[in-house]
Protein backbone atom coordinates (compact mmCIF):
# COMPACT_ATOMS: atom_id res chain seq x y z
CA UNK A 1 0.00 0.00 0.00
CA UNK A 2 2.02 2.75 -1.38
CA UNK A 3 -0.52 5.10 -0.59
CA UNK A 4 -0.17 4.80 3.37
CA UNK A 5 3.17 4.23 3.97
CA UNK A 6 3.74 7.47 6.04
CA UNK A 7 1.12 5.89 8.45
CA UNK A 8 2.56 3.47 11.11
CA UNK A 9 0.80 0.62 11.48
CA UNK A 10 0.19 -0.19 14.78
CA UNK A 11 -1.84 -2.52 17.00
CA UNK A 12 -4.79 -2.64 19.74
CA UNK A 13 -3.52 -4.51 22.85
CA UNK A 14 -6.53 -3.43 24.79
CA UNK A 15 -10.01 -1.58 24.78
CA UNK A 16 -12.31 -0.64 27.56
CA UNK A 17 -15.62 0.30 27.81
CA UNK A 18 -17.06 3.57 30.10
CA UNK A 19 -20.29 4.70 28.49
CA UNK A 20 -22.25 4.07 26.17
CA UNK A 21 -20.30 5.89 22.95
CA UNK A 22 -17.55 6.37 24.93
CA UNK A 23 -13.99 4.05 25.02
CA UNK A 24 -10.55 3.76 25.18
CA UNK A 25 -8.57 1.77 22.93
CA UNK A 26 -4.92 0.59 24.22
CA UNK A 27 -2.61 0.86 20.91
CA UNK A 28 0.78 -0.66 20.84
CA UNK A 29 3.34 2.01 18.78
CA UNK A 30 6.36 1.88 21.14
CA UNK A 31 8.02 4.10 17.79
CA UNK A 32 5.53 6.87 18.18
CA UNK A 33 6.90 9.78 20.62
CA UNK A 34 4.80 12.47 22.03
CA UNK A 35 4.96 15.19 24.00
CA UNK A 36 2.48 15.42 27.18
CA UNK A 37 -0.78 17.48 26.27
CA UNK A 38 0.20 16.41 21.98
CA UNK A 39 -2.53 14.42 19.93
CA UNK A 40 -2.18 12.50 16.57
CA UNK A 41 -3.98 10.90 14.01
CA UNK A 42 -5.58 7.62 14.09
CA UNK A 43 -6.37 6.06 11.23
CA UNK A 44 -8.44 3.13 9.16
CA UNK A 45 -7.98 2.06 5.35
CA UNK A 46 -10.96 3.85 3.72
CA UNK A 47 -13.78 2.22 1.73
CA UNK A 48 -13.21 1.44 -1.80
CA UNK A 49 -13.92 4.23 -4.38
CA UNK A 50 -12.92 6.86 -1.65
CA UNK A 51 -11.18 9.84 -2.69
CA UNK A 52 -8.51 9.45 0.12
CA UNK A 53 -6.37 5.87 0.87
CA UNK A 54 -7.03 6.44 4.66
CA UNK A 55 -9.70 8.15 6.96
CA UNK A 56 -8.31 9.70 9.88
CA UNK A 57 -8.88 11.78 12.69
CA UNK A 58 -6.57 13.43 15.84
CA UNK A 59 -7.27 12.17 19.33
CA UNK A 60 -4.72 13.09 22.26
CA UNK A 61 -2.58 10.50 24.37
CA UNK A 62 -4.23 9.66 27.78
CA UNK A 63 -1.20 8.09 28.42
CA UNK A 64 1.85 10.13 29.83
CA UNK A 65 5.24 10.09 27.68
CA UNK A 66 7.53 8.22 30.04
CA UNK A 67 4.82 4.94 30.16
CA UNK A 68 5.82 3.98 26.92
CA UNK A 69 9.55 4.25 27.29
CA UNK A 70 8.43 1.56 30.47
CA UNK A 71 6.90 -0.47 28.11
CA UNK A 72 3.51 0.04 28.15
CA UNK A 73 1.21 1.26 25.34
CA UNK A 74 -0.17 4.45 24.30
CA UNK A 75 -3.88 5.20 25.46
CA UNK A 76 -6.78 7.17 23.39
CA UNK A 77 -10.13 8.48 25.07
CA UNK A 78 -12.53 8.15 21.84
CA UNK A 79 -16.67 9.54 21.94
CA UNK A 80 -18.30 7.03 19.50
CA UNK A 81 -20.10 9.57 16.77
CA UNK A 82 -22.88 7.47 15.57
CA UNK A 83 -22.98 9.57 12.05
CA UNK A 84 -19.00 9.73 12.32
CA UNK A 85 -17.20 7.79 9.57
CA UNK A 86 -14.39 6.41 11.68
CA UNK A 87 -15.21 6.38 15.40
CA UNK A 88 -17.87 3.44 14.93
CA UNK A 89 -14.97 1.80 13.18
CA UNK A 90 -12.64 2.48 15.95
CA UNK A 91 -15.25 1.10 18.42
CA UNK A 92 -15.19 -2.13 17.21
CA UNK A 93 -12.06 -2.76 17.00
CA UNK A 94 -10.39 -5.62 19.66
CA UNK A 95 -7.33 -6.83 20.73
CA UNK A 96 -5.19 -7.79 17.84
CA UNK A 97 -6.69 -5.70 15.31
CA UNK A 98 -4.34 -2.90 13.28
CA UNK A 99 -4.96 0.52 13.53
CA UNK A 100 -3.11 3.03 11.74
CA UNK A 101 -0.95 6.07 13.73
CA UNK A 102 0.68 9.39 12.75
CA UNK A 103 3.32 11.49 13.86
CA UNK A 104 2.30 13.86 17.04
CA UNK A 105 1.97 17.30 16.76
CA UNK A 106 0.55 20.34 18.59
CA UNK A 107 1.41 23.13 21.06
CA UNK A 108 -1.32 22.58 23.82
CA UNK A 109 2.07 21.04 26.06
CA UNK A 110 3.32 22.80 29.67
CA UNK A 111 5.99 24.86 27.58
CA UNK A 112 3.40 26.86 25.89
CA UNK A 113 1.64 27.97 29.25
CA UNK A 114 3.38 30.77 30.82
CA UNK A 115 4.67 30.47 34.05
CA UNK A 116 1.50 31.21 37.12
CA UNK A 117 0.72 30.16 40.89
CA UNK A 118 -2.11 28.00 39.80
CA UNK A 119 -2.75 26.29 36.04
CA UNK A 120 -6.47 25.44 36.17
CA UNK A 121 -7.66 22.58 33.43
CA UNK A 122 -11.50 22.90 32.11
CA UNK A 123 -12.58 19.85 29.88
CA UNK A 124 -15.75 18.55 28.51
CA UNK A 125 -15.69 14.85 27.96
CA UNK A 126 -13.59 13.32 25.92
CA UNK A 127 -11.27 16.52 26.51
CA UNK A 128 -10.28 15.54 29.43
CA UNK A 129 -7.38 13.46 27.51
CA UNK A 130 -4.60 15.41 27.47
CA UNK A 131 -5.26 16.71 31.11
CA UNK A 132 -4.71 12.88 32.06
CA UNK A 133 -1.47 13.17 30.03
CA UNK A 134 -0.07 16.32 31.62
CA UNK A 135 -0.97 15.34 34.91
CA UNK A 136 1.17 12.44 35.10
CA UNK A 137 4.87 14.36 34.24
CA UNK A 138 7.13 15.99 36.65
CA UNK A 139 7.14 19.21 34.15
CA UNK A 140 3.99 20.23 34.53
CA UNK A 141 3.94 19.99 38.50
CA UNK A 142 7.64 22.17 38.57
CA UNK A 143 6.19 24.53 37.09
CA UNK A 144 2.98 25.33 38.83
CA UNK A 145 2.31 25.09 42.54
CA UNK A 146 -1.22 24.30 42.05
CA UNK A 147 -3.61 22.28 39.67
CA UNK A 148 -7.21 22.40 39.48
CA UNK A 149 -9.06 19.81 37.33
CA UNK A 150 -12.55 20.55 36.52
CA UNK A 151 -14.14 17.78 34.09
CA UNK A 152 -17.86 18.16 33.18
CA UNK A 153 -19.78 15.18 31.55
CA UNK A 154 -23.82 14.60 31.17
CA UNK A 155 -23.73 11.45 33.32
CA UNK A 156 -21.41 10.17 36.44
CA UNK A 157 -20.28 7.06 34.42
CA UNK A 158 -18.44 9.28 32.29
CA UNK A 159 -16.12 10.42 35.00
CA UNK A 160 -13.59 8.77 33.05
CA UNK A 161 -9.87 7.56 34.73
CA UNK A 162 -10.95 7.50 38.12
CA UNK A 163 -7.49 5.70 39.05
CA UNK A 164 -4.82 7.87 37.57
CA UNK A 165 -7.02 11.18 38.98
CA UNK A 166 -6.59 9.34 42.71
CA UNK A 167 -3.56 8.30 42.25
CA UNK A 168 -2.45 12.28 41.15
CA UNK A 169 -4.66 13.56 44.68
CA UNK A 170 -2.05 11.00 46.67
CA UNK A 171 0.98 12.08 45.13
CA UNK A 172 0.60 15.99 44.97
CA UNK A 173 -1.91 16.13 47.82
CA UNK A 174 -2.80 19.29 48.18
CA UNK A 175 -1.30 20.74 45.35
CA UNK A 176 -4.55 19.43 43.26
CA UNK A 177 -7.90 19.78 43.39
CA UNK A 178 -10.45 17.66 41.04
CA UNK A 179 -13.87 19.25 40.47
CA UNK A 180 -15.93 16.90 38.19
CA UNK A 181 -19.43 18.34 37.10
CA UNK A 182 -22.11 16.45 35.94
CA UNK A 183 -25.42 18.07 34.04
CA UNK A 184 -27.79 15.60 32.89
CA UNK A 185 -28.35 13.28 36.00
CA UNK A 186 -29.65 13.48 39.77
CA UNK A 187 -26.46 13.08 42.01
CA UNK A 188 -27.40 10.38 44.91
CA UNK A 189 -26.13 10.98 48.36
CA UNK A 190 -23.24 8.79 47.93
CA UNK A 191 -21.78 10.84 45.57
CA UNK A 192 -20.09 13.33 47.45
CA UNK A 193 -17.40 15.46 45.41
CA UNK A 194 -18.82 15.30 42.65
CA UNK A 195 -20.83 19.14 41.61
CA UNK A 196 -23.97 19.21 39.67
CA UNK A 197 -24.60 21.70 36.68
CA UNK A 198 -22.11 22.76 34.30
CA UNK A 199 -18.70 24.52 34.53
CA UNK A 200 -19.29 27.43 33.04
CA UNK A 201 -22.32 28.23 35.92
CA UNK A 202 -19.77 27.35 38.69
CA UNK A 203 -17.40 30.29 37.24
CA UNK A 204 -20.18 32.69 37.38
CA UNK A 205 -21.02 31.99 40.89
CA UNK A 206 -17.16 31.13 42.02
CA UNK A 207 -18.36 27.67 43.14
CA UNK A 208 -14.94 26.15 41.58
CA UNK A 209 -12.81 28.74 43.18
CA UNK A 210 -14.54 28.55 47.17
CA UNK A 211 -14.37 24.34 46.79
CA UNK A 212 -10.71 24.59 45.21
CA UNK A 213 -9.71 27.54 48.13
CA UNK A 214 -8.18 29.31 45.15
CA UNK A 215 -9.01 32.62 43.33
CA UNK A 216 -9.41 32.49 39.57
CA UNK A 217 -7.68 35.83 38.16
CA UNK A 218 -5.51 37.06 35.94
CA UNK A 219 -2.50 38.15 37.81
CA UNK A 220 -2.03 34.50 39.10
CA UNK A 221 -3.68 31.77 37.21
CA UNK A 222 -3.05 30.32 33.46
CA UNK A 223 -6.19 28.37 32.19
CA UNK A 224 -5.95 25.52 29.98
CA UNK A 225 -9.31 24.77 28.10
CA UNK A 226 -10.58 21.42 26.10
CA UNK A 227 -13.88 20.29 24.77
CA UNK A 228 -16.88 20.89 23.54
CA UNK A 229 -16.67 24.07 21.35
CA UNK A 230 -19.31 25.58 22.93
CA UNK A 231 -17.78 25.43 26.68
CA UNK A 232 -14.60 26.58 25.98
CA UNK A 233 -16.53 29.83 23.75
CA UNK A 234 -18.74 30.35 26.92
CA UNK A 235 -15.63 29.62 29.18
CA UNK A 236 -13.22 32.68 27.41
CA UNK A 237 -16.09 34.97 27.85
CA UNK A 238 -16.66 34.46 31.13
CA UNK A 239 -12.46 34.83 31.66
CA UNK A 240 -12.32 38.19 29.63
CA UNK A 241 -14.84 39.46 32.16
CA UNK A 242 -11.89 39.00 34.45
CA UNK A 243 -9.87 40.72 32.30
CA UNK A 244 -8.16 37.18 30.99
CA UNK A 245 -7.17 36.67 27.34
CA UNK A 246 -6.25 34.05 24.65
CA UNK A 247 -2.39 33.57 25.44
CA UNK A 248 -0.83 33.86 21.96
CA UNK A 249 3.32 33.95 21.42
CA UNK A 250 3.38 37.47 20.30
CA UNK A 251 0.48 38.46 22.94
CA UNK A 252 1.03 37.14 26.35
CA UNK A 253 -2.40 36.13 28.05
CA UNK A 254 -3.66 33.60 30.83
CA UNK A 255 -6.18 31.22 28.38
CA UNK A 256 -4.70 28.45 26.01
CA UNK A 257 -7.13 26.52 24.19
CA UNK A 258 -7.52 23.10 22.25
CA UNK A 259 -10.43 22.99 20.20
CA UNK A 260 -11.75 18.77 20.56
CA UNK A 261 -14.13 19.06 18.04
């Protein structure tokens, strides 16, 4: 297949289930490096008669850099798009089955954030990836003193990676705070920790900032922001209230975005 050959061909060593439409497939490319907070392509040999050889789309490690130079395999959070024309593919793949990779790429990655007392991470489902990623390297915690994590979903089953996130709360203790949101589902008693309602409403009222202990403003905190288009729109606006911008190289500011649609 001349067509594909700057594709790696890699395989799935393991899959796992969280919601309904939403998985993670374990993918064995121990030639594929990455930078924490990077995404690349996966991809599947398109259907005859297609205009391209391969149909493709990004998706960011879960998995931080240093697993796979211990021999593990890189990790991909994937929303199933029922009308999508690879994600149902990708969701049935199974253990043994190839999977095509590409080269990583992108500037969402702890050397782009300016330097701030507290880095605060908003995601929307699936976003939540590189977060996961980032999390899990020494860079990210030398350079900030404090982490917040806020992760909204529709339903408490898609509090995805509930292991790594406790295993991050034991090792930086209270250097990190996790504030996972959920919109679309009546929170039972046992749930404790967990907010309901959206992020964006929890800005406007400060109810991240009094759980966290942490003010949210410009002359301290950098704000890293992944998901659903519409949250991280909503999210900026409700920033530049605060007199918070889109950090750019030539134009310093305190927001850095990855759009993860």
């Amino acid at each position: 297949m001349p067509e594909i050959l700057h594709w790696k061909k890699a395989r799935v060593v393991g899959r796992f289930l969280w919601a309904e439409r939403l998985f993670s497939l374990r993918i064995e490319a121990p030639e594929v490096s990455f930078t924490a907070g990077q995404f690349v392509s996966l991809a599947l040999p398109a259907p005859a008669g297609s205009v391209e050889p391969m149909l493709s789309r990004p998706y960011s490690f879960v998995n931080a850099p240093s697993s796979v130079q211990g021999g593990e395999s890189h990790e991909f959070l994937i929303a199933e798009l029922p009308q999508g024309t690879l994600s149902p593919r990708l969701a049935k793949l199974r253990e043994g089955d190839a999977v095509w990779i590409g080269s990583a790429y992108g500037f969402f990655v702890c050397d782009e954030v300016p330097a701030a007392d507290s880095l605060w991470m908003m995601a929307t489902g699936a976003g939540i990836a590189p977060f996961l990623s980032l999390l899990r390297t020494d860079a990210l915690w030398q350079k900030f003193p404090r982490v917040v994590l806020a992760h909204g979903v529709r339903q408490a089953r898609e509090l995805v990676y509930p292991e790594v996130i406790a295993a991050v709360q034991r090792e930086r203790g209270e250097r990190f705070f996790y504030a996972p949101f959920v919109s679309r589902e009546v929170l039972r008693p046992e749930q404790r920790g967990i907010f309901s309602g959206r992020i964006t409403t929890a800005l406007v009222d400060k109810q991240i900032e009094k759980a966290a202990g942490l003010a949210l403003d410009k002359e301290t905190a950098q704000v890293m922001l992944c998901g659903n288009p519409a949250m991280v729109e909503e999210v900026q606006r409700l920033l530049a209230e605060r007199g918070m911008r889109r950090h750019r190289m030539r134009v310093p500011g305190q927001i850095t975005v990855e759009a993860y649609w």
